[in-house]
PDB file of N, CA and C in Angstrom:
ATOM      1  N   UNK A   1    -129.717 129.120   6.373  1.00  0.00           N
ATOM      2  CA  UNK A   1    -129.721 128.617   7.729  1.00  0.00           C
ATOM      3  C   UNK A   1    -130.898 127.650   7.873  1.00  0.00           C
ATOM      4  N   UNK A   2    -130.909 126.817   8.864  1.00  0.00           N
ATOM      5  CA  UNK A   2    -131.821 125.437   8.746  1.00  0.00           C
ATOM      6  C   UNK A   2    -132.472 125.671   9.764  1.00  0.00           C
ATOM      7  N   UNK A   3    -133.464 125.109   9.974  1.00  0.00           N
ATOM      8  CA  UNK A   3    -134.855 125.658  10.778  1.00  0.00           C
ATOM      9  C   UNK A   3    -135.122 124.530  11.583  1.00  0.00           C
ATOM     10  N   UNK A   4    -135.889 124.456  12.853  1.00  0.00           N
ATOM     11  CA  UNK A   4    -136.617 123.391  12.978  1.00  0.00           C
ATOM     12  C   UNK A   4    -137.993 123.529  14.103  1.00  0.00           C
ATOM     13  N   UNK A   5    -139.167 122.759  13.357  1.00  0.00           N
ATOM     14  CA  UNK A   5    -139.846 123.572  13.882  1.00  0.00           C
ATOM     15  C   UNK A   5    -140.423 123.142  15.090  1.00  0.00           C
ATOM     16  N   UNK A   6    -141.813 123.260  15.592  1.00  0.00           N
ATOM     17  CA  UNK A   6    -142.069 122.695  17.264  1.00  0.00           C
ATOM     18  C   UNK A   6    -142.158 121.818  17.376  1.00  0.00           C
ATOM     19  N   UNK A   7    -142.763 121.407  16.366  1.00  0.00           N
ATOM     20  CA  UNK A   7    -143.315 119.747  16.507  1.00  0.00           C
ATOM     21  C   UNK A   7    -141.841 118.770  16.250  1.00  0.00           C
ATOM     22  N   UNK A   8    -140.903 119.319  15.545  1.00  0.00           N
ATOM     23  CA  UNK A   8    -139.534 118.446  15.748  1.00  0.00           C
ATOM     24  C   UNK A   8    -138.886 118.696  16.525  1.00  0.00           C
ATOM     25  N   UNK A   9    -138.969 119.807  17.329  1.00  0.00           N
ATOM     26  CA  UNK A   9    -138.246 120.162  18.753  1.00  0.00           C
ATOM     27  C   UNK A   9    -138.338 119.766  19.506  1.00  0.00           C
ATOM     28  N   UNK A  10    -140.069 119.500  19.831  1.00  0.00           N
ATOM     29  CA  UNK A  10    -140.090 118.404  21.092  1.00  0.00           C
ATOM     30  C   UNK A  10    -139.908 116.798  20.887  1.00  0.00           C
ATOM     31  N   UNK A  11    -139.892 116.848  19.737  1.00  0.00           N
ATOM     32  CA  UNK A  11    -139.377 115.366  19.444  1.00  0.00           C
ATOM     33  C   UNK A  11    -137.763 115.101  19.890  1.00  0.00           C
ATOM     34  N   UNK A  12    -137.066 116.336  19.201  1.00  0.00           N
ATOM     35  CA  UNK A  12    -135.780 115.838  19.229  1.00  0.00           C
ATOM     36  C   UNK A  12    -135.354 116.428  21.345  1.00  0.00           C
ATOM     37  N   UNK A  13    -135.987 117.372  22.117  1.00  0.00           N
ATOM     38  CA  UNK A  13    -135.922 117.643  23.193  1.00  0.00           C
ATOM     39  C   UNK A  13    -135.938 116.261  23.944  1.00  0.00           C
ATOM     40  N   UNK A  14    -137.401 115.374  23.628  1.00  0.00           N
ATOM     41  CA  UNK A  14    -136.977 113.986  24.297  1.00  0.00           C
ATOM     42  C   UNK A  14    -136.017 113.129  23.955  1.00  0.00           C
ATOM     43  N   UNK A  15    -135.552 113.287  22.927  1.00  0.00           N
ATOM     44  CA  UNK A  15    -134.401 112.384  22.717  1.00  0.00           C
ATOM     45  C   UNK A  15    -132.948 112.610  23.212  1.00  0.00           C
ATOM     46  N   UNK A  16    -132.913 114.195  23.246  1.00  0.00           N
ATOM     47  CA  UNK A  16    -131.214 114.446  23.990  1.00  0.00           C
ATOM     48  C   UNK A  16    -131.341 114.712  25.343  1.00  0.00           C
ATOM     49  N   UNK A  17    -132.799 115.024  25.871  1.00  0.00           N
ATOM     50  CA  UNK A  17    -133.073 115.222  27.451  1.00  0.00           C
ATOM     51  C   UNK A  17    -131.670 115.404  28.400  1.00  0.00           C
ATOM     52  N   UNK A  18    -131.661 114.384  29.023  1.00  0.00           N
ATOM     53  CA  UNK A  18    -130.281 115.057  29.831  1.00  0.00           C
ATOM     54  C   UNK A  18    -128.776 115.114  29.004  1.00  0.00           C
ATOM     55  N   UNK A  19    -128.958 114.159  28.363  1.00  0.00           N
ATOM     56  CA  UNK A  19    -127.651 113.902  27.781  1.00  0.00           C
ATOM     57  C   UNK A  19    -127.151 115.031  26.858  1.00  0.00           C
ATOM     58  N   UNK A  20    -127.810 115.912  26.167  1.00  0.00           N
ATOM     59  CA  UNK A  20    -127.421 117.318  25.859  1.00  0.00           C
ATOM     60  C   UNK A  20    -126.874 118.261  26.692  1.00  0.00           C
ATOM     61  N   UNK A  21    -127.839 118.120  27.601  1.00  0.00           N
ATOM     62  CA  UNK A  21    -127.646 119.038  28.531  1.00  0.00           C
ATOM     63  C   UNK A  21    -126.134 119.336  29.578  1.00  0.00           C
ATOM     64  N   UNK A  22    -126.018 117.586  29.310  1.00  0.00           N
ATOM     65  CA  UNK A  22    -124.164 117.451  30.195  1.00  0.00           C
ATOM     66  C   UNK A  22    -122.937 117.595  28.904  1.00  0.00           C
ATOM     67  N   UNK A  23    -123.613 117.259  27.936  1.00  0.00           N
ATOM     68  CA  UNK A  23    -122.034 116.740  26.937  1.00  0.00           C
ATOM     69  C   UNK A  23    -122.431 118.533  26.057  1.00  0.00           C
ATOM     70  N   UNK A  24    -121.412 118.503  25.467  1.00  0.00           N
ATOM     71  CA  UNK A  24    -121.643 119.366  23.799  1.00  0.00           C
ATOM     72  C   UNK A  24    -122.129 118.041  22.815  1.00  0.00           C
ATOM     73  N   UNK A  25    -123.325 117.986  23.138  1.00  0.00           N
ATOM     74  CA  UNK A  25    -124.286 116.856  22.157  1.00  0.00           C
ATOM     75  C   UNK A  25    -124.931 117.564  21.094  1.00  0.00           C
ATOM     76  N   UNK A  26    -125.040 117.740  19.520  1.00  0.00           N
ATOM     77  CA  UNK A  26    -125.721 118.123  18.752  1.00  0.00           C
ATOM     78  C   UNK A  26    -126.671 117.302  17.787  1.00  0.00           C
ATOM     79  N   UNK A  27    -126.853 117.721  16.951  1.00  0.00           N
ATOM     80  CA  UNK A  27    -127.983 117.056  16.351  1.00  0.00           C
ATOM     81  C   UNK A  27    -127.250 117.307  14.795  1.00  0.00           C
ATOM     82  N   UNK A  28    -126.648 116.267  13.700  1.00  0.00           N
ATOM     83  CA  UNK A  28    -125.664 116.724  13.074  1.00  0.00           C
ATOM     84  C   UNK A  28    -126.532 116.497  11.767  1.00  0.00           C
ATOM     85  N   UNK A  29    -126.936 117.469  10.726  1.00  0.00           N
ATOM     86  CA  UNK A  29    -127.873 117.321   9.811  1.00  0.00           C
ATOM     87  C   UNK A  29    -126.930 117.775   8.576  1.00  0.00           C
ATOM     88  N   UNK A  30    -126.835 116.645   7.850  1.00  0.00           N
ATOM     89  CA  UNK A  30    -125.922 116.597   6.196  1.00  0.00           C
ATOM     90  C   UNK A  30    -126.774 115.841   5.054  1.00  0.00           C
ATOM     91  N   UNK A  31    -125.861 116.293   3.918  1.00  0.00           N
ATOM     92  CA  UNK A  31    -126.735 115.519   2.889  1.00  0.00           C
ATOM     93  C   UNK A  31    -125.107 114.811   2.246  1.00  0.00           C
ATOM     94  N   UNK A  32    -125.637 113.905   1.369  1.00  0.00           N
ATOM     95  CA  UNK A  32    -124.483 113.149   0.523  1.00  0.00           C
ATOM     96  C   UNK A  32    -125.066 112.513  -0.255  1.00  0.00           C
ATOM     97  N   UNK A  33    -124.014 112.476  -1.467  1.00  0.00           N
ATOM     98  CA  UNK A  33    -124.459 112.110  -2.964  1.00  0.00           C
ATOM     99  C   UNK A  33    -125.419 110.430  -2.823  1.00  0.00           C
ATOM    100  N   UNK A  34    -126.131 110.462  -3.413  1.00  0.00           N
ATOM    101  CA  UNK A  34    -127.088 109.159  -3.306  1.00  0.00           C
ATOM    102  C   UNK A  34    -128.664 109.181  -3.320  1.00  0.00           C
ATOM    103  N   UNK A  35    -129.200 108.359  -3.368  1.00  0.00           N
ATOM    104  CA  UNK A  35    -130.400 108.395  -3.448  1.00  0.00           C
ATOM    105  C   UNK A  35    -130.879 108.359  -4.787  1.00  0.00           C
ATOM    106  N   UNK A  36    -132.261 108.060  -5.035  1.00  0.00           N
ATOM    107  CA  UNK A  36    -132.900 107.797  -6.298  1.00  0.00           C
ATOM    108  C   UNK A  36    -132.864 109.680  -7.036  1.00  0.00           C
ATOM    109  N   UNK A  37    -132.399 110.438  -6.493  1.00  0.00           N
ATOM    110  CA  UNK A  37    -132.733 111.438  -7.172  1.00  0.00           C
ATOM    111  C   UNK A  37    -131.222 112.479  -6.882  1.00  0.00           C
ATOM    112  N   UNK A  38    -130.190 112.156  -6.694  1.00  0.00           N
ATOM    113  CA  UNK A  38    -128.970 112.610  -6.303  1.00  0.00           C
ATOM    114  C   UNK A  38    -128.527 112.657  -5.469  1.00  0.00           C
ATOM    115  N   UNK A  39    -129.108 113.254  -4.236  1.00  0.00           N
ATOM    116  CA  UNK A  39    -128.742 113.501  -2.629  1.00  0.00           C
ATOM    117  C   UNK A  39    -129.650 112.739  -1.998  1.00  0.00           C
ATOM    118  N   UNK A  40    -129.273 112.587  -0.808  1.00  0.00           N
ATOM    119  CA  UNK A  40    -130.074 111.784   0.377  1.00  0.00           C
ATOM    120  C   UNK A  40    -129.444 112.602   1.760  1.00  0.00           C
ATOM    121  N   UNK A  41    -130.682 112.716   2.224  1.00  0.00           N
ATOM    122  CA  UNK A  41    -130.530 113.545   3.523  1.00  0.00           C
ATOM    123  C   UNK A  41    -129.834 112.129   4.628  1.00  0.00           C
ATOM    124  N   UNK A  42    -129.357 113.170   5.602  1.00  0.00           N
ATOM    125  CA  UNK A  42    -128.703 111.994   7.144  1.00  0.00           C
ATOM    126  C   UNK A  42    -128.800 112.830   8.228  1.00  0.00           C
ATOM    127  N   UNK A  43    -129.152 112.371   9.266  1.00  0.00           N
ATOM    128  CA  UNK A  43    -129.339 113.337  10.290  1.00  0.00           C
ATOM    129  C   UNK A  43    -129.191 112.087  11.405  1.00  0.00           C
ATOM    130  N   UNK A  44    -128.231 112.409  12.672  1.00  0.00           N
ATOM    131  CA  UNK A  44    -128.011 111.860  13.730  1.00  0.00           C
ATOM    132  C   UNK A  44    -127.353 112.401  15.129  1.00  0.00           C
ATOM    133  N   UNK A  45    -127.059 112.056  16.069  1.00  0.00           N
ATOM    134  CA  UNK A  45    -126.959 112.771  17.100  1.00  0.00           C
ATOM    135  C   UNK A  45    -125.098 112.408  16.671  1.00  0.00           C
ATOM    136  N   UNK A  46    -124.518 113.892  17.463  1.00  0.00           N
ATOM    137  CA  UNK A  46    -123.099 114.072  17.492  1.00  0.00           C
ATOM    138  C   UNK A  46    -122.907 114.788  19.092  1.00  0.00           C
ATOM    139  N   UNK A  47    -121.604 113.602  19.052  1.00  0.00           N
ATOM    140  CA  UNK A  47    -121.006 113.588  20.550  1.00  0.00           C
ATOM    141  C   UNK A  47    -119.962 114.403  20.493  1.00  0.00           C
ATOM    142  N   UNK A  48    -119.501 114.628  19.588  1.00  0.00           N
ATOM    143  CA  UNK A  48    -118.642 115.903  19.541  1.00  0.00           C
ATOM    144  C   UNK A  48    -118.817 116.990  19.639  1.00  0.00           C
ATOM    145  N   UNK A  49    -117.916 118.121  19.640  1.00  0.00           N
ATOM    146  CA  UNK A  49    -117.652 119.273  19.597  1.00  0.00           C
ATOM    147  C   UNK A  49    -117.753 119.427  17.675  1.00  0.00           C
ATOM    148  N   UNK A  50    -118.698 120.698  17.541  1.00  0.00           N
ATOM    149  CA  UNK A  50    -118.933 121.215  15.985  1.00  0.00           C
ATOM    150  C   UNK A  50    -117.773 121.320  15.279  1.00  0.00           C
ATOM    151  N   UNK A  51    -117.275 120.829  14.341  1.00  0.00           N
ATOM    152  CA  UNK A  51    -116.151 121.503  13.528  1.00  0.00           C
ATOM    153  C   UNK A  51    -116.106 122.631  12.861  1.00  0.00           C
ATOM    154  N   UNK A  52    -114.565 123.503  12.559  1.00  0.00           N
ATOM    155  CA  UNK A  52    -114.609 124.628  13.047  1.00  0.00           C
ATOM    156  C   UNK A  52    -115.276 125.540  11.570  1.00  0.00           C
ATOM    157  N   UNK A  53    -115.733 124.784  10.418  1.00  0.00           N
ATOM    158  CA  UNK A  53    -116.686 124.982   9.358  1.00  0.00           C
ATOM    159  C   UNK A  53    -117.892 124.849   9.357  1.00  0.00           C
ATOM    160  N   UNK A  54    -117.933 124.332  10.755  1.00  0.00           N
ATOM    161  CA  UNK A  54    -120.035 123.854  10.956  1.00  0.00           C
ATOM    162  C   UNK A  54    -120.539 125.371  11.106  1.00  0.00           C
ATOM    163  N   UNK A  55    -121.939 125.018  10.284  1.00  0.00           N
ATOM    164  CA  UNK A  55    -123.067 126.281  10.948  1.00  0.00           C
ATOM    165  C   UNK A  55    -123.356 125.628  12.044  1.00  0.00           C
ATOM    166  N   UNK A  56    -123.484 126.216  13.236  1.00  0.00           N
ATOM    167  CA  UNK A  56    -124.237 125.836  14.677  1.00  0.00           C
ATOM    168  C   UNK A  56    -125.114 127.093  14.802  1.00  0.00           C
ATOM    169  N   UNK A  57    -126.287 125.915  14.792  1.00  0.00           N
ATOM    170  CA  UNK A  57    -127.363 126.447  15.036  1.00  0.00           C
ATOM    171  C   UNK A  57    -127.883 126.372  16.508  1.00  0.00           C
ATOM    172  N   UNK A  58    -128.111 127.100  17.180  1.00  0.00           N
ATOM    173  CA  UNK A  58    -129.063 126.843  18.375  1.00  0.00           C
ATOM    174  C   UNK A  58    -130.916 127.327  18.696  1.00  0.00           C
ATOM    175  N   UNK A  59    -131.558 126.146  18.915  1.00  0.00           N
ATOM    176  CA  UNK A  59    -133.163 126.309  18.631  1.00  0.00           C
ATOM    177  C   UNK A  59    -133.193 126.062  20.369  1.00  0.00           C
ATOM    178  N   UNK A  60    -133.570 126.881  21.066  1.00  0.00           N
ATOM    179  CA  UNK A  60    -133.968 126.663  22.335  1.00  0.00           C
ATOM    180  C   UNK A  60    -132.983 125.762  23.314  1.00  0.00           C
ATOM    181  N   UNK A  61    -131.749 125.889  23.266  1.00  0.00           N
ATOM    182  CA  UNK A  61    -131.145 124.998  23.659  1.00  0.00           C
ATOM    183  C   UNK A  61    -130.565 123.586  23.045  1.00  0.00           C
ATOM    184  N   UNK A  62    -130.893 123.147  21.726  1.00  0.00           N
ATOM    185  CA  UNK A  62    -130.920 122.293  21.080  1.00  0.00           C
ATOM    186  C   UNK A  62    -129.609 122.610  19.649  1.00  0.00           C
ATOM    187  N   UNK A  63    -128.883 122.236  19.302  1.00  0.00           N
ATOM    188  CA  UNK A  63    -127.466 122.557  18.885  1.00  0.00           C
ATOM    189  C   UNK A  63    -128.134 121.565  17.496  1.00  0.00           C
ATOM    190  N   UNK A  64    -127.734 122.161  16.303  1.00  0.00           N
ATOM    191  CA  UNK A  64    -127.813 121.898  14.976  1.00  0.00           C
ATOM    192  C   UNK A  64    -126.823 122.071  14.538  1.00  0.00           C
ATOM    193  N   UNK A  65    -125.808 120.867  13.982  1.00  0.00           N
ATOM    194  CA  UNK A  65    -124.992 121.216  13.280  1.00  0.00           C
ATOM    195  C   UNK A  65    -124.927 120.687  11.765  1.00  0.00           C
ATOM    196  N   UNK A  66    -124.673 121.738  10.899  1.00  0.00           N
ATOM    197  CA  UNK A  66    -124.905 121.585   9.534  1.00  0.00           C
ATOM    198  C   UNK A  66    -123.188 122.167   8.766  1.00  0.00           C
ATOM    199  N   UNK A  67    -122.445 121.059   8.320  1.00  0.00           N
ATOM    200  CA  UNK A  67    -121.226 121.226   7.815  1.00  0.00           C
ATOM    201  C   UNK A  67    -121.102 122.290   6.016  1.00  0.00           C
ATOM    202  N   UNK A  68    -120.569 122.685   6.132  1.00  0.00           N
ATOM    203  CA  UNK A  68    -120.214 123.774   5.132  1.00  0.00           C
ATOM    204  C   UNK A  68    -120.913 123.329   4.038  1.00  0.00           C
ATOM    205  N   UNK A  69    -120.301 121.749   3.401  1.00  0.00           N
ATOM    206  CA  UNK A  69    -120.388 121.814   1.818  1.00  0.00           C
ATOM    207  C   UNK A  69    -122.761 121.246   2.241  1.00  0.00           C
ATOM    208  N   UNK A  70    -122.752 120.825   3.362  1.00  0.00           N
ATOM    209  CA  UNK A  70    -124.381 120.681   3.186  1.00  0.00           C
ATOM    210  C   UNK A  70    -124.875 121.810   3.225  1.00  0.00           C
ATOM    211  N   UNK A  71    -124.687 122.990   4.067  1.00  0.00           N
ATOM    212  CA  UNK A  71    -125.097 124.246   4.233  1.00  0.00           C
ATOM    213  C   UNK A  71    -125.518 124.750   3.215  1.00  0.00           C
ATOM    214  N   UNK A  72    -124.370 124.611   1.934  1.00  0.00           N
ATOM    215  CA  UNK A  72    -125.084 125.205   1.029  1.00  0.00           C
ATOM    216  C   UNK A  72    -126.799 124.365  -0.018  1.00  0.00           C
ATOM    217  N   UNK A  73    -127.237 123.054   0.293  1.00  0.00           N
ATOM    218  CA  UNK A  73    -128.209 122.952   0.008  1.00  0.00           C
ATOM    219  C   UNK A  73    -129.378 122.682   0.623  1.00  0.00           C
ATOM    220  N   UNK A  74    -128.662 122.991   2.121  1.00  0.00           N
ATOM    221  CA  UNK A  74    -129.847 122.868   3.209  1.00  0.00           C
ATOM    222  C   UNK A  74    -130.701 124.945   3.829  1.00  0.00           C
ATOM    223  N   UNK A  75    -129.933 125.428   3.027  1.00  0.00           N
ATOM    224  CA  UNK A  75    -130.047 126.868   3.043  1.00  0.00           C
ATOM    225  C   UNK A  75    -132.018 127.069   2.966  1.00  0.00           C
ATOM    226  N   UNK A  76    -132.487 127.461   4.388  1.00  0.00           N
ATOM    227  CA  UNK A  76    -133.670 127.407   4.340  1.00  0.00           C
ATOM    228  C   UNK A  76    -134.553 126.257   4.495  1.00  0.00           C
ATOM    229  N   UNK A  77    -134.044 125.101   4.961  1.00  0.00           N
ATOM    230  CA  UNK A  77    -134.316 124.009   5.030  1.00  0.00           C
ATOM    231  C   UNK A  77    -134.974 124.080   6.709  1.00  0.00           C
ATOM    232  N   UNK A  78    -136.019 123.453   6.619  1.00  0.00           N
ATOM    233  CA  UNK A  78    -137.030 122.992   7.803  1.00  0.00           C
ATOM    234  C   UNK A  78    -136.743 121.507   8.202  1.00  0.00           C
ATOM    235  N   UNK A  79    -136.374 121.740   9.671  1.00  0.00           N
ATOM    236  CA  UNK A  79    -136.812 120.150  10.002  1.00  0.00           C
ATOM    237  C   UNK A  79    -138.026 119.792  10.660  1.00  0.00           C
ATOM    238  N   UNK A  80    -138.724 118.621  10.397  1.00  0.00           N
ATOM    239  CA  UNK A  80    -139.851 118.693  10.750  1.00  0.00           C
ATOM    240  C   UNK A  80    -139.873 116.783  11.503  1.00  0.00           C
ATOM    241  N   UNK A  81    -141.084 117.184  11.823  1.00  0.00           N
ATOM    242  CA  UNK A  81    -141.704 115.839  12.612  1.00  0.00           C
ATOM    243  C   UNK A  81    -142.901 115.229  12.355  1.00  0.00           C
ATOM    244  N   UNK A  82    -143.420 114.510  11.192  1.00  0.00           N
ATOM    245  CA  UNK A  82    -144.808 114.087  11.428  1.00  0.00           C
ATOM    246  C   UNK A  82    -145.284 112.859  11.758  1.00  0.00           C
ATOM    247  N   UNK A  83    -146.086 113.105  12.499  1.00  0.00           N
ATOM    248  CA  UNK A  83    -146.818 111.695  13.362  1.00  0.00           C
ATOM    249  C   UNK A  83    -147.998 111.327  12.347  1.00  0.00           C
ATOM    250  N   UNK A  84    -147.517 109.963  11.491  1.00  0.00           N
ATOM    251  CA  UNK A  84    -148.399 109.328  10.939  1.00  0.00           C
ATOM    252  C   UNK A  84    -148.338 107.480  11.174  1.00  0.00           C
ATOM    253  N   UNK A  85    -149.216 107.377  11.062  1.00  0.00           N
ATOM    254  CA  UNK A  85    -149.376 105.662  10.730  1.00  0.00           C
ATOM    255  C   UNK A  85    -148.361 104.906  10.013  1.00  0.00           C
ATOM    256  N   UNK A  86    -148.601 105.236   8.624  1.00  0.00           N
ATOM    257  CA  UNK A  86    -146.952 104.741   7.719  1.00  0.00           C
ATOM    258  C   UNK A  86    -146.499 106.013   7.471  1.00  0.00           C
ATOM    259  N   UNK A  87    -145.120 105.849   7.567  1.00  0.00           N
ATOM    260  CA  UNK A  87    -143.738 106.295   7.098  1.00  0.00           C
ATOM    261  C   UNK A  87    -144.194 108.022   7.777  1.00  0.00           C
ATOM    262  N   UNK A  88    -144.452 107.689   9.404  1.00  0.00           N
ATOM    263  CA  UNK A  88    -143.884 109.379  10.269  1.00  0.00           C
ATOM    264  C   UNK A  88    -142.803 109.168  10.603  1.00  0.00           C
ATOM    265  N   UNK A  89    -141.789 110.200  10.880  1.00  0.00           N
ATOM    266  CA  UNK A  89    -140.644 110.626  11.963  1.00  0.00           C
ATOM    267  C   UNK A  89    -140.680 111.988  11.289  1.00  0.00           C
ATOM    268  N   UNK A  90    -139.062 112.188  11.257  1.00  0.00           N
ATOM    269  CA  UNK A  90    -138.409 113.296  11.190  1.00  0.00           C
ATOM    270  C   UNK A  90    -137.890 113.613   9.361  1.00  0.00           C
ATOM    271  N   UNK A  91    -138.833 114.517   8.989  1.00  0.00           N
ATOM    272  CA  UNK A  91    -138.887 114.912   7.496  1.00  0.00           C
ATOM    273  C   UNK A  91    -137.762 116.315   7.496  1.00  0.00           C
ATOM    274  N   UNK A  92    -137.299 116.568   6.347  1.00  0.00           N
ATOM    275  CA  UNK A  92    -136.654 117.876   5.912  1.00  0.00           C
ATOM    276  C   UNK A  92    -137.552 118.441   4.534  1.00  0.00           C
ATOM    277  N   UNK A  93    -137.627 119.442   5.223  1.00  0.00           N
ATOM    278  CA  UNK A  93    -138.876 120.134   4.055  1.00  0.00           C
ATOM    279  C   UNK A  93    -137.691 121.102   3.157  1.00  0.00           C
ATOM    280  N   UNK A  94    -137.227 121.287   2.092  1.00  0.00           N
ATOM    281  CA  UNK A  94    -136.039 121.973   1.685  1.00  0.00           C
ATOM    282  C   UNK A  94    -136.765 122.647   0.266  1.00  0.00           C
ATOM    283  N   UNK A  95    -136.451 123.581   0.488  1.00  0.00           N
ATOM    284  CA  UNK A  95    -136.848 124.516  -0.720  1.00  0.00           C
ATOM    285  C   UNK A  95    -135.771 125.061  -1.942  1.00  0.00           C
ATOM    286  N   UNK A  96    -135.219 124.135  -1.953  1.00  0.00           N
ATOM    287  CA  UNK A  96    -133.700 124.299  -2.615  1.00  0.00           C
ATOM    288  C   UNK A  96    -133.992 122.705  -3.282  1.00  0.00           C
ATOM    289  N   UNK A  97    -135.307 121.864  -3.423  1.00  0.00           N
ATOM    290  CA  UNK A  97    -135.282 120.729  -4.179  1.00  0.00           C
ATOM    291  C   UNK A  97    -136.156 121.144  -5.182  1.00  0.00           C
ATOM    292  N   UNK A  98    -135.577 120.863  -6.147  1.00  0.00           N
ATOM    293  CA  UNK A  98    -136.483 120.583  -7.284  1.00  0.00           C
ATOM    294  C   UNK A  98    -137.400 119.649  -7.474  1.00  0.00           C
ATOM    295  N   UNK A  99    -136.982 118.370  -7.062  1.00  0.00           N
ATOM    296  CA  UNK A  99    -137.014 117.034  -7.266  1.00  0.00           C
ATOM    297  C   UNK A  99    -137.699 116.092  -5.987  1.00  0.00           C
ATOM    298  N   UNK A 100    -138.065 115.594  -5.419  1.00  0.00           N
ATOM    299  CA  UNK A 100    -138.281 114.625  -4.245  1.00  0.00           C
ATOM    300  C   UNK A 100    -138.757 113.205  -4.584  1.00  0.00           C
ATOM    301  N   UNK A 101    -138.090 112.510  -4.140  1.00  0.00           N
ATOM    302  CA  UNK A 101    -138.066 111.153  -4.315  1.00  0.00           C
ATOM    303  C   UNK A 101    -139.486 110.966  -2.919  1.00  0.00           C
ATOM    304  N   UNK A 102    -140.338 110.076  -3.844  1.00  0.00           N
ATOM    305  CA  UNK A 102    -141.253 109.753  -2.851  1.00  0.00           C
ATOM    306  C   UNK A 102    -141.149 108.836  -2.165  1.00  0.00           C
ATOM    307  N   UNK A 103    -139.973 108.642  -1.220  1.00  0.00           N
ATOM    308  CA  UNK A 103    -139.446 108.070  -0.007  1.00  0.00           C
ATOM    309  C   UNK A 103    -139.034 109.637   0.915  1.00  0.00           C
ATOM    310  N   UNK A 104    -138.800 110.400   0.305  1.00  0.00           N
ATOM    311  CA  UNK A 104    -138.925 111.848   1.145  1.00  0.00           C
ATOM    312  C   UNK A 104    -137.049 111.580   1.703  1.00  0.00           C
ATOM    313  N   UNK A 105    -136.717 110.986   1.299  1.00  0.00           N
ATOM    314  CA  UNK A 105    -135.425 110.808   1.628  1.00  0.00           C
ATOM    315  C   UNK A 105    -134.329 111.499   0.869  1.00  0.00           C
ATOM    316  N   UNK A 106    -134.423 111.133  -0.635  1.00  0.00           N
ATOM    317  CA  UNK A 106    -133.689 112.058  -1.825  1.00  0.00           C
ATOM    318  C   UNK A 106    -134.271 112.987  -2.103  1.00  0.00           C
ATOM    319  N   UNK A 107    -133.400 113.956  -2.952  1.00  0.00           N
ATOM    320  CA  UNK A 107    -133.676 114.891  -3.688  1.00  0.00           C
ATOM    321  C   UNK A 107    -132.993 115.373  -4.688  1.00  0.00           C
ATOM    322  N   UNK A 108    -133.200 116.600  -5.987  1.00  0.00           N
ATOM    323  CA  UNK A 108    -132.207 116.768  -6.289  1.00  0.00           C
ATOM    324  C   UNK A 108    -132.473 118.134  -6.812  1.00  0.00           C
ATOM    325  N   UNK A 109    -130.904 119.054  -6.767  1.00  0.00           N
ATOM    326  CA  UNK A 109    -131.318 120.592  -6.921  1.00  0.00           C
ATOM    327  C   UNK A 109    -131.127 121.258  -8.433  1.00  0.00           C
ATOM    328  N   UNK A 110    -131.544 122.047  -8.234  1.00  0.00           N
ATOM    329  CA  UNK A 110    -131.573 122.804  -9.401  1.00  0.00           C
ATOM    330  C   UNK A 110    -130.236 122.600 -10.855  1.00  0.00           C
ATOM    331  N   UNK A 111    -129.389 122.495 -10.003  1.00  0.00           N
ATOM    332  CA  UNK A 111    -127.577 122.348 -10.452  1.00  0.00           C
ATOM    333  C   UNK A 111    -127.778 120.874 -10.855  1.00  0.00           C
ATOM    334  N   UNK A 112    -128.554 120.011 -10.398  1.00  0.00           N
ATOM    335  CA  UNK A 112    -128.512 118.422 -10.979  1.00  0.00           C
ATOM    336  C   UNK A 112    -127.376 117.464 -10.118  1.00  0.00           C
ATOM    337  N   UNK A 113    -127.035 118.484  -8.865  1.00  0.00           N
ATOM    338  CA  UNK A 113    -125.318 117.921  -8.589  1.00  0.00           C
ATOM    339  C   UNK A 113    -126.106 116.318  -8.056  1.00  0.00           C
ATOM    340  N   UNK A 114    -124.808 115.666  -7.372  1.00  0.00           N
ATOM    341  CA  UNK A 114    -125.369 114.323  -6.742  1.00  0.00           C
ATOM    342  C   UNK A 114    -125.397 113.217  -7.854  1.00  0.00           C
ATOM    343  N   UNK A 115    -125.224 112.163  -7.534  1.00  0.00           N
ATOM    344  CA  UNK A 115    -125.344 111.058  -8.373  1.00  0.00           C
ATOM    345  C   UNK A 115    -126.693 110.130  -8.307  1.00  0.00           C
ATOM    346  N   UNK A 116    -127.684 109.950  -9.227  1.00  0.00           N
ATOM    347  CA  UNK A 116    -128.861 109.816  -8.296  1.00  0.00           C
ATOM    348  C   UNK A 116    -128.346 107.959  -8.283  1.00  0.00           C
ATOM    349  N   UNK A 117    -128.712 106.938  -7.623  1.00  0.00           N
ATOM    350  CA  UNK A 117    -128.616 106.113  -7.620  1.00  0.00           C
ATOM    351  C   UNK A 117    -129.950 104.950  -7.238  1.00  0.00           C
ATOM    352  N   UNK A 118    -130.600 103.943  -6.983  1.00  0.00           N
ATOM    353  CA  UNK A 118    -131.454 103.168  -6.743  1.00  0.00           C
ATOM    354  C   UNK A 118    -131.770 103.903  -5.547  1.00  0.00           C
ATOM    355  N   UNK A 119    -133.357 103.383  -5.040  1.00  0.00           N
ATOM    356  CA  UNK A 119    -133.660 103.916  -3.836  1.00  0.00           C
ATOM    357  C   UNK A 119    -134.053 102.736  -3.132  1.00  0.00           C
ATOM    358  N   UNK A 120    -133.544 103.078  -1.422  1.00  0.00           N
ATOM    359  CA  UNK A 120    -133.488 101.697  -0.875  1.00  0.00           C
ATOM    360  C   UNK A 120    -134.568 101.992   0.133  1.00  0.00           C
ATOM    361  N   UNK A 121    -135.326 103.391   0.047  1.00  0.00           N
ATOM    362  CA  UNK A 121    -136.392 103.243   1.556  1.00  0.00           C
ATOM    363  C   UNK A 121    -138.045 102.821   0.677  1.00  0.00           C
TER     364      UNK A 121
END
């Protein structure tokens, strides 16, 4: 199950502010093959309703949805927020990587799955 902690809560709290609050708005966190090291994380807001394989997570009101085949390598996975000078936002701290591409974007697990490809951040 995927985590997220305060400091990305109130980040992501200002960003869905009312508009969560009226729609079924989530916060839709997947990974897919790519990146310099196999996988590359994606995370964006969803206007939909969860599909009926999503983990839905709820953090204080705040809806996480994480689809089956990511679930299994986001298992224990933190979302986080750090405020820096170069390269802050919204990090995934995942303990299921072996590997991290120092763009903090890829990764790759134990299994080797993923295709690693060039890195574009």
């Amino acid at each position: 199950m995927i985590s997220v902690s305060d400091t990305a809560l109130g980040q992501l709290q200002t960003l869905f502010s009312e508009q969560a609050a009226e729609q079924q708005v989530g916060l839709r966190v997947y990974i897919q093959s790519g990146g310099c090291s196999g996988f590359s994380y994606g995370m964006g807001i969803d206007e939909n309703p969860p599909k009926s394989d999503d983990q839905v997570v709820d953090v204080n009101g705040l809806r996480v949805y994480v689809d089956a085949y990511s679930a299994q390598y986001l298992d224990g996975a933190e979302i986080d927020y750090v405020d820096a000078i170069m390269g802050g936002g919204f990090t995934i701290n995942n303990p299921n990587a072996v590997k991290t591409c120092g763009c903090g974007h890829s990764f790759q697990t134990a299994d080797s799955a993923g295709e690693a490809k060039a890195c574009s951040h």
